[in-house]
C-alpha atoms as a PDB file:
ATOM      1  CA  UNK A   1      58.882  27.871  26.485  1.00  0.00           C
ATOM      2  CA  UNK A   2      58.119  24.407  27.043  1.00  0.00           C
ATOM      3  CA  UNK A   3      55.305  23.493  25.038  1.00  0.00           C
ATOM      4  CA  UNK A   4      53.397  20.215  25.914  1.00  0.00           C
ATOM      5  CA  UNK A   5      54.263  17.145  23.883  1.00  0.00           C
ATOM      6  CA  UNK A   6      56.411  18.620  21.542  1.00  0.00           C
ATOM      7  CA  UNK A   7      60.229  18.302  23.168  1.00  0.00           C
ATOM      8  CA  UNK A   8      58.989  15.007  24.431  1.00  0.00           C
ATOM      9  CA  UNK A   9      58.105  13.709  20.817  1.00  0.00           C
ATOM     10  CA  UNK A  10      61.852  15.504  19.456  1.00  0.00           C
ATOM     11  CA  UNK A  11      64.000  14.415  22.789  1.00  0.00           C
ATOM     12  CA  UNK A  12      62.851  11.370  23.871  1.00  0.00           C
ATOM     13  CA  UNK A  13      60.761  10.157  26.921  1.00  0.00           C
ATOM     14  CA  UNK A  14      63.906  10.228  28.954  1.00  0.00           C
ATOM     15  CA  UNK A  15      64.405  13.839  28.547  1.00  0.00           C
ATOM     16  CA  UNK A  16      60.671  14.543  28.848  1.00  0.00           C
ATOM     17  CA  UNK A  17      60.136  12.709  32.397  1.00  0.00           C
ATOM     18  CA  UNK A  18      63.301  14.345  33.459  1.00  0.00           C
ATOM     19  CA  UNK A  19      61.653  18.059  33.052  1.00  0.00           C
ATOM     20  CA  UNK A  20      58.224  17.025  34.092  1.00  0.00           C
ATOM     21  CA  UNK A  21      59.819  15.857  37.017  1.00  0.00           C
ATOM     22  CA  UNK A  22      61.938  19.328  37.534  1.00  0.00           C
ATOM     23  CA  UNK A  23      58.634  21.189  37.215  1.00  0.00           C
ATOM     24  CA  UNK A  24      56.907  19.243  39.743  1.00  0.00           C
ATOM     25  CA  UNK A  25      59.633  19.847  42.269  1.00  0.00           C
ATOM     26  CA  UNK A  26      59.627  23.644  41.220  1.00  0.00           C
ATOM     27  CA  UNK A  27      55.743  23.311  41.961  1.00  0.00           C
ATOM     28  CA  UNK A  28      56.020  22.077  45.335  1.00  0.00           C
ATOM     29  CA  UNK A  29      58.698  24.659  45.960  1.00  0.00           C
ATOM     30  CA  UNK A  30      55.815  27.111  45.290  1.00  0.00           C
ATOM     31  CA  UNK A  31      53.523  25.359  47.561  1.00  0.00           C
ATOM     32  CA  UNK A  32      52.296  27.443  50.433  1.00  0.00           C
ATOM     33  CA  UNK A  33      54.003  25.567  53.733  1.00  0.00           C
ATOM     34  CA  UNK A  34      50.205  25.351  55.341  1.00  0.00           C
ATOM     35  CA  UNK A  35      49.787  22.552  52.901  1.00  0.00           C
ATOM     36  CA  UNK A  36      50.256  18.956  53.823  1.00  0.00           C
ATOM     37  CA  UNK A  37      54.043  17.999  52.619  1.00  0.00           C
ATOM     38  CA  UNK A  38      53.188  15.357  50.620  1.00  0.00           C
ATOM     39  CA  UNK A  39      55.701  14.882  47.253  1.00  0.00           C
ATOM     40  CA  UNK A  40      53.403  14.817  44.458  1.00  0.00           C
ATOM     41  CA  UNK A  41      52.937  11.413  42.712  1.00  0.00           C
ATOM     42  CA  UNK A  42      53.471  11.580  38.739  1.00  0.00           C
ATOM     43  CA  UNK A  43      51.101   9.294  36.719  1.00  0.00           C
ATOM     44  CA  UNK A  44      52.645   8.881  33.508  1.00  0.00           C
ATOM     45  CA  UNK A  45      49.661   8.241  31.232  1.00  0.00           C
ATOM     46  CA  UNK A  46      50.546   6.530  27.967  1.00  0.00           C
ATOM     47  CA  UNK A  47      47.351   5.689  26.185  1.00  0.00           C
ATOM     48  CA  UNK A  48      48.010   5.221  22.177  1.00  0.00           C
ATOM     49  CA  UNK A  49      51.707   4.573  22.955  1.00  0.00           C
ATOM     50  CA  UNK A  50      53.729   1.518  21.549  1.00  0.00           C
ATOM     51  CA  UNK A  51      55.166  -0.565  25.320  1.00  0.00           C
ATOM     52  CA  UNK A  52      58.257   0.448  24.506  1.00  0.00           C
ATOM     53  CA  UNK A  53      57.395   4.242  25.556  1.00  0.00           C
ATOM     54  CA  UNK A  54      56.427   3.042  29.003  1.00  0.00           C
ATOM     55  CA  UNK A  55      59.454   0.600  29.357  1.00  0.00           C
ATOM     56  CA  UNK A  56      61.803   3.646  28.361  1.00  0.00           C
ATOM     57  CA  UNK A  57      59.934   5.627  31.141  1.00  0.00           C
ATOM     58  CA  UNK A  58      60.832   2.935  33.565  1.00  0.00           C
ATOM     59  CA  UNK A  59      64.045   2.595  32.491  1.00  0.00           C
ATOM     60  CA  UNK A  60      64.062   6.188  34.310  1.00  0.00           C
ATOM     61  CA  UNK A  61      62.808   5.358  37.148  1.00  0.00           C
ATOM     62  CA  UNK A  62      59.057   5.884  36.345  1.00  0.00           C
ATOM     63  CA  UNK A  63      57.275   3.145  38.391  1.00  0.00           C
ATOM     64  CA  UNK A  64      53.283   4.593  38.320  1.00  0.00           C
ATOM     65  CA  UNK A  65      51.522   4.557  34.861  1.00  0.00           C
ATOM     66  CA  UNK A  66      47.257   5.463  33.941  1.00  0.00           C
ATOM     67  CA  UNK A  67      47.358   3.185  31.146  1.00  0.00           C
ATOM     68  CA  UNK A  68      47.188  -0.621  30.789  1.00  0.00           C
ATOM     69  CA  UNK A  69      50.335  -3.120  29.664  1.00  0.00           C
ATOM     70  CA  UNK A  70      51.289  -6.477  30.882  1.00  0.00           C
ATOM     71  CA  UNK A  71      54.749  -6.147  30.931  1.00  0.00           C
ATOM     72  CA  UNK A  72      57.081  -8.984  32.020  1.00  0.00           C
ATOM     73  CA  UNK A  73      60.262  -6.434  32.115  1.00  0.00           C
ATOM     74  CA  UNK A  74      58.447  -3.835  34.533  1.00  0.00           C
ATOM     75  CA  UNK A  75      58.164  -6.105  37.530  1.00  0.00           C
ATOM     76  CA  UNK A  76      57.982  -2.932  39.762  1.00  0.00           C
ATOM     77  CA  UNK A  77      55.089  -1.229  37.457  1.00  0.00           C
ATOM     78  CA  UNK A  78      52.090   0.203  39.014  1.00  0.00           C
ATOM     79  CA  UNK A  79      48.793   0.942  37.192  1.00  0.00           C
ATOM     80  CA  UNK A  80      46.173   3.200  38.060  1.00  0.00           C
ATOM     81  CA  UNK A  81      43.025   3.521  36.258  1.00  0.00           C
ATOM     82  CA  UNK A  82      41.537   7.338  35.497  1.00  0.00           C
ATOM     83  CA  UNK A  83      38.900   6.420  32.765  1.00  0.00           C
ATOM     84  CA  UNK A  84      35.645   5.710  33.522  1.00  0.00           C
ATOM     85  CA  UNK A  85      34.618   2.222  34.649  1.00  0.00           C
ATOM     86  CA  UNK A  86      31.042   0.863  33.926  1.00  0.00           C
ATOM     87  CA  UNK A  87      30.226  -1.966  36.087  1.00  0.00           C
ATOM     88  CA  UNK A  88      30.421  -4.503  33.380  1.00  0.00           C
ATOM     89  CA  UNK A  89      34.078  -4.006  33.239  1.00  0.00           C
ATOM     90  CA  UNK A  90      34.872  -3.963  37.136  1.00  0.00           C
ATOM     91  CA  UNK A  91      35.603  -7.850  37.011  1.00  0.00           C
ATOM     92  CA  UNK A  92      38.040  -7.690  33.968  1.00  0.00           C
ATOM     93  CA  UNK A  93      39.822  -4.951  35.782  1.00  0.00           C
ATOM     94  CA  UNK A  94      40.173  -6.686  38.984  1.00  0.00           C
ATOM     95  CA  UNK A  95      42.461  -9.232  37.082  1.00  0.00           C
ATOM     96  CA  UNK A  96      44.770  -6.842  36.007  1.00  0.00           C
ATOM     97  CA  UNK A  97      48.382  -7.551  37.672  1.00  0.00           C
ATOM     98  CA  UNK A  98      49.857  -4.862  39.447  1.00  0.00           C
ATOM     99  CA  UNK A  99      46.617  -3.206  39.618  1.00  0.00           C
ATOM    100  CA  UNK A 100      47.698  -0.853  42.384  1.00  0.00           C
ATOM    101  CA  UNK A 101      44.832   2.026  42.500  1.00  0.00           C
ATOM    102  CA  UNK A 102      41.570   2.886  41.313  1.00  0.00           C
ATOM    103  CA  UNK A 103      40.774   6.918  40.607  1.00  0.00           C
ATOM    104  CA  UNK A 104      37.421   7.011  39.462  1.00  0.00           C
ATOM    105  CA  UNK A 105      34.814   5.664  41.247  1.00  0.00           C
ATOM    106  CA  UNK A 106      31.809   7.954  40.995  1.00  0.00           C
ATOM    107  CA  UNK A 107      28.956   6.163  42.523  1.00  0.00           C
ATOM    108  CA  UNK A 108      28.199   4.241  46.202  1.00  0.00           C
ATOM    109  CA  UNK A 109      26.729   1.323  43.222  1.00  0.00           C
ATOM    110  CA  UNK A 110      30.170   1.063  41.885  1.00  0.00           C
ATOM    111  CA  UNK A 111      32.261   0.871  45.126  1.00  0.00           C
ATOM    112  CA  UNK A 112      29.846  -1.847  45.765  1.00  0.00           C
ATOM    113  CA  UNK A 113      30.780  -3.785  42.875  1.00  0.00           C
ATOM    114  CA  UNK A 114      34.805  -3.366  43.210  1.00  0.00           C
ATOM    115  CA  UNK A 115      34.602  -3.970  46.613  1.00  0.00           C
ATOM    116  CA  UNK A 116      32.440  -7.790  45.725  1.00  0.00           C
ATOM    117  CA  UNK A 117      35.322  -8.182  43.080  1.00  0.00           C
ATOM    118  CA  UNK A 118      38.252  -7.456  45.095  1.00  0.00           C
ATOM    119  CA  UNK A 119      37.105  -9.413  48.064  1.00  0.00           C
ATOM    120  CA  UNK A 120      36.619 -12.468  45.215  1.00  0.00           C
ATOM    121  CA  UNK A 121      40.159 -12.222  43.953  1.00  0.00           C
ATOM    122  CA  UNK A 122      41.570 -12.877  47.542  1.00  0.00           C
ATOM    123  CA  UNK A 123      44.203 -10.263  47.355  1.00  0.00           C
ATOM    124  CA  UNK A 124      45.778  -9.788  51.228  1.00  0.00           C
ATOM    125  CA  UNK A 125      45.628  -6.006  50.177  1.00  0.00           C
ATOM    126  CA  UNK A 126      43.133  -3.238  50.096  1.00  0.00           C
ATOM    127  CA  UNK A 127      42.468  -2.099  46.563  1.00  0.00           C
ATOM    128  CA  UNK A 128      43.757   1.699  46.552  1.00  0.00           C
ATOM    129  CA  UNK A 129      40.876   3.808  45.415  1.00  0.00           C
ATOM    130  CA  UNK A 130      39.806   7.553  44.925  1.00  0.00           C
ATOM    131  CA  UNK A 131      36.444   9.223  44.429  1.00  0.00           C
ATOM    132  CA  UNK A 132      36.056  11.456  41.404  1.00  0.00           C
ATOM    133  CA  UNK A 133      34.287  14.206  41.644  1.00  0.00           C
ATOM    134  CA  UNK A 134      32.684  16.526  38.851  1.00  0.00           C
ATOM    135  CA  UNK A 135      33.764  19.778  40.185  1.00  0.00           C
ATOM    136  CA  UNK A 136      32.248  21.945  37.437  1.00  0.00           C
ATOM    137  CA  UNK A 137      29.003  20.562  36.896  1.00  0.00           C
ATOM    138  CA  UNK A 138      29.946  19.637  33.408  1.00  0.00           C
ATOM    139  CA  UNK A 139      27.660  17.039  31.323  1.00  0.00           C
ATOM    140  CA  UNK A 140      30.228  15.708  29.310  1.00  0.00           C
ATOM    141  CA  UNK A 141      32.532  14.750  32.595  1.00  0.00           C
ATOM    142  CA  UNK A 142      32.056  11.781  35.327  1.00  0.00           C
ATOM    143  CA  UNK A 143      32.309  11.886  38.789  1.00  0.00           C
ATOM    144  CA  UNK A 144      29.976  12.725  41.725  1.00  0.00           C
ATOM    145  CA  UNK A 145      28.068  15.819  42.646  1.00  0.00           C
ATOM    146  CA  UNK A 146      30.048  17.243  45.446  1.00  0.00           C
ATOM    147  CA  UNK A 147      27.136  17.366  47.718  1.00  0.00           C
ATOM    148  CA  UNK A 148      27.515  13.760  47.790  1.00  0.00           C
ATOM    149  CA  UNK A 149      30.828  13.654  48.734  1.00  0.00           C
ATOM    150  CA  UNK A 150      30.420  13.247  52.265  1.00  0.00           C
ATOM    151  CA  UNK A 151      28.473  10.285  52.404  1.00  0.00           C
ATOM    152  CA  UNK A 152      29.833   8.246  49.700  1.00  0.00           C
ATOM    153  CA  UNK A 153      32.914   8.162  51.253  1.00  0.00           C
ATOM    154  CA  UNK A 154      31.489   7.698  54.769  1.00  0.00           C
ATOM    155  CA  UNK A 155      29.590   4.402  52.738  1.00  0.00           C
ATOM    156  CA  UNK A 156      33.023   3.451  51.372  1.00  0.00           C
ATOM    157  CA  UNK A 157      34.767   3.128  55.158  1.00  0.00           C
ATOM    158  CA  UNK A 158      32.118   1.444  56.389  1.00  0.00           C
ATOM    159  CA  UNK A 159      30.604  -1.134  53.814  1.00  0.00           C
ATOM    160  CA  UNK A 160      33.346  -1.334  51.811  1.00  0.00           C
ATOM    161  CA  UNK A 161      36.049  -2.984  54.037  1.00  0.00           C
ATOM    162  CA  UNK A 162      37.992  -4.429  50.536  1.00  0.00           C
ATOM    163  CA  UNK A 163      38.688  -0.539  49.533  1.00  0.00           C
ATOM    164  CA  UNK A 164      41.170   1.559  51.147  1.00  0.00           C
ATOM    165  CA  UNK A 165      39.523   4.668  50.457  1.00  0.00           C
ATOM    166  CA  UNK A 166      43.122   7.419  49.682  1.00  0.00           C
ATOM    167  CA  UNK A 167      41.631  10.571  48.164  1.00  0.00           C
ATOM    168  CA  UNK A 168      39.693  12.757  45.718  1.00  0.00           C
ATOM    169  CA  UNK A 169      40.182  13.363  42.224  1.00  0.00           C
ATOM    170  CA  UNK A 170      38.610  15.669  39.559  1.00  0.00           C
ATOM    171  CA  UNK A 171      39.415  16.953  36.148  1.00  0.00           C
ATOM    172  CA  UNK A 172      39.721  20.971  36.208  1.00  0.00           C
ATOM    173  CA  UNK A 173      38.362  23.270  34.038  1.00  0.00           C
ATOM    174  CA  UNK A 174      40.454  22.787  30.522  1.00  0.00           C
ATOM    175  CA  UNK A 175      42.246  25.984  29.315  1.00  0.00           C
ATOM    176  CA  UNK A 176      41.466  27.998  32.619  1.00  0.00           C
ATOM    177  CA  UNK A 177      43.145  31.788  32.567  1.00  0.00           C
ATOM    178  CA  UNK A 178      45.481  31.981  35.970  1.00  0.00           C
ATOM    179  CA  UNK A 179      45.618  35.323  35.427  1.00  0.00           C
ATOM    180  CA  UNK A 180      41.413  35.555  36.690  1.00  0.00           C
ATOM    181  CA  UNK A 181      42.862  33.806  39.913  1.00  0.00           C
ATOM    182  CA  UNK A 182      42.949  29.790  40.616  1.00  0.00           C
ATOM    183  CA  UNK A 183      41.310  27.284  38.992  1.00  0.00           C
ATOM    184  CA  UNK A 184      37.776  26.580  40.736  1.00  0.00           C
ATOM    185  CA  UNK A 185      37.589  23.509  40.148  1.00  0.00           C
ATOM    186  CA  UNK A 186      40.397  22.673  42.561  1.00  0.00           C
ATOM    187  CA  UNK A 187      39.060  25.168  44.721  1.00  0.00           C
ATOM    188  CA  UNK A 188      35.928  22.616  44.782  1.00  0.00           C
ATOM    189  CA  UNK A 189      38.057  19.653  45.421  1.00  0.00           C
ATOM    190  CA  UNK A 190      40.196  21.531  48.257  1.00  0.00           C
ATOM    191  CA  UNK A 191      37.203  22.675  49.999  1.00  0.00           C
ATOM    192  CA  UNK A 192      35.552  18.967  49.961  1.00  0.00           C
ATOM    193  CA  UNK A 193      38.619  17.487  51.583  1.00  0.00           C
ATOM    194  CA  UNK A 194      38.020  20.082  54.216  1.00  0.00           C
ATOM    195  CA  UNK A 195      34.688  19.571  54.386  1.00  0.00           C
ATOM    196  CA  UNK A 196      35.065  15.347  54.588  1.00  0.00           C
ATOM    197  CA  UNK A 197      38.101  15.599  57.363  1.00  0.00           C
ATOM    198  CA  UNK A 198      35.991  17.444  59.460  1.00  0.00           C
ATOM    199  CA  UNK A 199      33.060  15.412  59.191  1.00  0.00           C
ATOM    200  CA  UNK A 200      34.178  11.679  59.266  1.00  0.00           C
ATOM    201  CA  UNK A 201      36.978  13.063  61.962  1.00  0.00           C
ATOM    202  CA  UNK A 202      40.168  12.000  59.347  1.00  0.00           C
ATOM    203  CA  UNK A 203      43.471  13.686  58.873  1.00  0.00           C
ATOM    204  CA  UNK A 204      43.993  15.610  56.240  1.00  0.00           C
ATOM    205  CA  UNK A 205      47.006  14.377  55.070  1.00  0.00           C
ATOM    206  CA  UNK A 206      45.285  11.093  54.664  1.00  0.00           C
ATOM    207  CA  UNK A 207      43.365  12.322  52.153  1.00  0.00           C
ATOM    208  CA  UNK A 208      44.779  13.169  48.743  1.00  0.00           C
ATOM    209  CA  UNK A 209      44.251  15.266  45.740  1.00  0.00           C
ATOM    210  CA  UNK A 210      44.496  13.578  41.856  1.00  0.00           C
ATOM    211  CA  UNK A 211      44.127  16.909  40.155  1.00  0.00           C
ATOM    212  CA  UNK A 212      46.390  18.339  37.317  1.00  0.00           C
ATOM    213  CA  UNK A 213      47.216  17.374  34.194  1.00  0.00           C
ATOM    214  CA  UNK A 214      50.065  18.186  31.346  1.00  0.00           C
ATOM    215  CA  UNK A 215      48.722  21.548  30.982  1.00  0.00           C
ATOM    216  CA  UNK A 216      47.843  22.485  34.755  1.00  0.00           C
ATOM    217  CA  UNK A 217      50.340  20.180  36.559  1.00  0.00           C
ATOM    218  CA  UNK A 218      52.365  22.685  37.985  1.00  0.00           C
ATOM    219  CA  UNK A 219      49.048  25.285  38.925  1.00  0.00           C
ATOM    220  CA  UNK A 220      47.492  22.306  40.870  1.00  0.00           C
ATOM    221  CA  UNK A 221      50.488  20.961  42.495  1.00  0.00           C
ATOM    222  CA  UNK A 222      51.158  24.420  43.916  1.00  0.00           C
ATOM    223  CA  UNK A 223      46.939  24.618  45.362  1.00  0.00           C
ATOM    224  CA  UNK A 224      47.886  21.024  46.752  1.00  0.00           C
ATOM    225  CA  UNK A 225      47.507  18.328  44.683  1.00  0.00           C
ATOM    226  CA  UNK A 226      49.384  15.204  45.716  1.00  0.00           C
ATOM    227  CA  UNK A 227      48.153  13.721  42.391  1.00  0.00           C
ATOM    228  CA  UNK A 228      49.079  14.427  38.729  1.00  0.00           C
ATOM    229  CA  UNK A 229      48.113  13.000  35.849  1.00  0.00           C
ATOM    230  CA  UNK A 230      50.951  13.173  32.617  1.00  0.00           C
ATOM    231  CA  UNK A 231      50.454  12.121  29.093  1.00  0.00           C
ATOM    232  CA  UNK A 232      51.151  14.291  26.141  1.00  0.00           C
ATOM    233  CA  UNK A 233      54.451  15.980  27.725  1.00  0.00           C
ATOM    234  CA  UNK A 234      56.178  12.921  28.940  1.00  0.00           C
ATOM    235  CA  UNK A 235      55.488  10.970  25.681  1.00  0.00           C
ATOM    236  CA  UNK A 236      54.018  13.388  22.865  1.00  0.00           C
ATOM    237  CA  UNK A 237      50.599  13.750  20.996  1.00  0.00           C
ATOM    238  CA  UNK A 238      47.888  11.454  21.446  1.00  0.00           C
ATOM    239  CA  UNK A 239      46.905   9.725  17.896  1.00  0.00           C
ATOM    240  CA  UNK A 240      43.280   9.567  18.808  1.00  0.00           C
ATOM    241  CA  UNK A 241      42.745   7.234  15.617  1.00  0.00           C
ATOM    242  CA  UNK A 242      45.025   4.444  17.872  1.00  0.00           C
ATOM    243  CA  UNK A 243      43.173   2.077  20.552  1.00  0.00           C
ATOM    244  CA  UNK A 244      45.641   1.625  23.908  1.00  0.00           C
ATOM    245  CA  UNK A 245      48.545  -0.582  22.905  1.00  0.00           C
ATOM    246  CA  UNK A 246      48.237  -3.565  25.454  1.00  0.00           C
ATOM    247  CA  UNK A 247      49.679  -6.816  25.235  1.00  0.00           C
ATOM    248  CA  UNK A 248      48.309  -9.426  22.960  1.00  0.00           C
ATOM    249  CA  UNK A 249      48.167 -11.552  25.758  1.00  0.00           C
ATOM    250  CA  UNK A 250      45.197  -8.946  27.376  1.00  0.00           C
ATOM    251  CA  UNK A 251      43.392  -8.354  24.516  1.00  0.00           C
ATOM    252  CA  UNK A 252      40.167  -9.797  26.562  1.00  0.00           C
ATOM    253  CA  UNK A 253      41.042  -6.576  28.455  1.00  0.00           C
ATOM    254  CA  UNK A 254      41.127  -3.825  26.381  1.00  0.00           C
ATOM    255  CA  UNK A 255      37.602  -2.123  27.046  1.00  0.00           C
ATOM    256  CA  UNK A 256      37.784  -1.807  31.041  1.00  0.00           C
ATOM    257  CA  UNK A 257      41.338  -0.629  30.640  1.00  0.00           C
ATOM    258  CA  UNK A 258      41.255   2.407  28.423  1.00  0.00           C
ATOM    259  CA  UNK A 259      41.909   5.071  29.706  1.00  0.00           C
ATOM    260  CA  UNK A 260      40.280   8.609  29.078  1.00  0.00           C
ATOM    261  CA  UNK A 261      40.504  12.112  30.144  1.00  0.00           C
ATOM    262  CA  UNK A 262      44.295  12.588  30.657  1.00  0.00           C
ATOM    263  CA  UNK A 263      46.332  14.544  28.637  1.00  0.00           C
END
């Protein structure tokens, strides 16, 4: 059995993304076919990893990371952020290069303030960005209350015309039993994209999922995520006692970028 981190520590990245990537295709294979077909997207989320993790990843063909480098080798290198991001920090993380989507935003305040940002750094494209959403109710987690789903993104597409609003994301439940039936939480976040299409009149395949992680990747991709977020089983064990490894040349960077909640 395939047991997260571990083969990827013993094997190499290489070998790791090469099964994560077999699993997700297994995954949508399992997908029921009234689903959107969109191919999953794999985040490959590297936080406490030396750069030379993510440039072996890329090496592979990995191109979309949830961590932080600047990377002169990676020209191709997408970053999305999944921590949380206090307003303080939105400015910093405008000026990241290659910033190409934003996960978390979890309040109507903080669209607000990317949106200002964004608009400031002149970029000719929309900034990418997803609403979290805190499907269980759970203290210790960000993200809206799903009752204000609806008009939070409805403030987005209209006030916001920086943003290119893509999707929902959420963290599920950790160590949820399958065998009591699917995991609620993206239950939640499958009946808000209903719930949104139908009110603000978009198509459903415009909307995506971020949901799954190295332990529920496979579970959520098969539900309908179009989202999944990969750390521990493409590159091994977080040491928690290790800050992000980012270039000394963005060390002015380091607090917006960290990233949190993805294992």
């Amino acid at each position: 059995m395939w047991r997260a981190g571990s083969m990827s520590a013993e094997l190499g990245v290489g070998f790791a993304l090469r099964a994560v990537n077999e699993r997700v295709q297994q995954a949508v294979a399992r997908r029921p076919r009234d689903l959107p077909a969109i191919q999953p997207r794999l985040v490959a989320v590297s936080k406490t990893k030396p750069a030379d993790m993510v440039i072996e990843a890329y090496s592979h063909g990995q191109r979309t990371f949830g961590e932080n480098y600047i990377l002169s080798s990676c020209p191709e290198i997408k970053w999305h952020f999944i921590g949380h991001l206090q307003k303080q920090n939105v400015n910093k993380l405008m000026a990241v290069p290659n910033l190409s989507m934003l996960e978390t935003v979890d309040s109507v305040k903080l669209a607000d303030k990317v949106n200002s940002s964004w608009q400031k750094k002149g970029s000719p494209e929309r900034l990418k960005i997803m609403v979290q959403i805190n499907t269980s109710g759970e203290e210790s987690k960000h993200g809206l209350l799903p009752s204000e789903t609806v008009a939070t993104v409805e403030h987005i597409k209209a006030k916001c015309p920086s943003l290119e609003f893509v999707g929902l994301m959420t963290i599920g439940s950790f160590g949820h039993d399958l065998s009591q039936g699917p995991n609620p939480d993206f239950q939640v976040l499958l009946s808000l994209r209903e719930e949104l299409c139908k009110k603000l009149s978009i198509p459903t395949e415009q909307v995506e999922l971020s949901m799954g992680m190295s332990l529920d990747f496979q579970h959520a991709i098969e539900v309908g995520s179009t989202n999944v977020r990969i750390g521990s089983t493409i590159f091994g064990e977080r040491d928690h006692s290790k800050k992000p490894a980012l270039d000394k040349s963005s060390a002015d960077l380091k607090a917006p970028v960290e990233v949190a909640q993805a294992h």
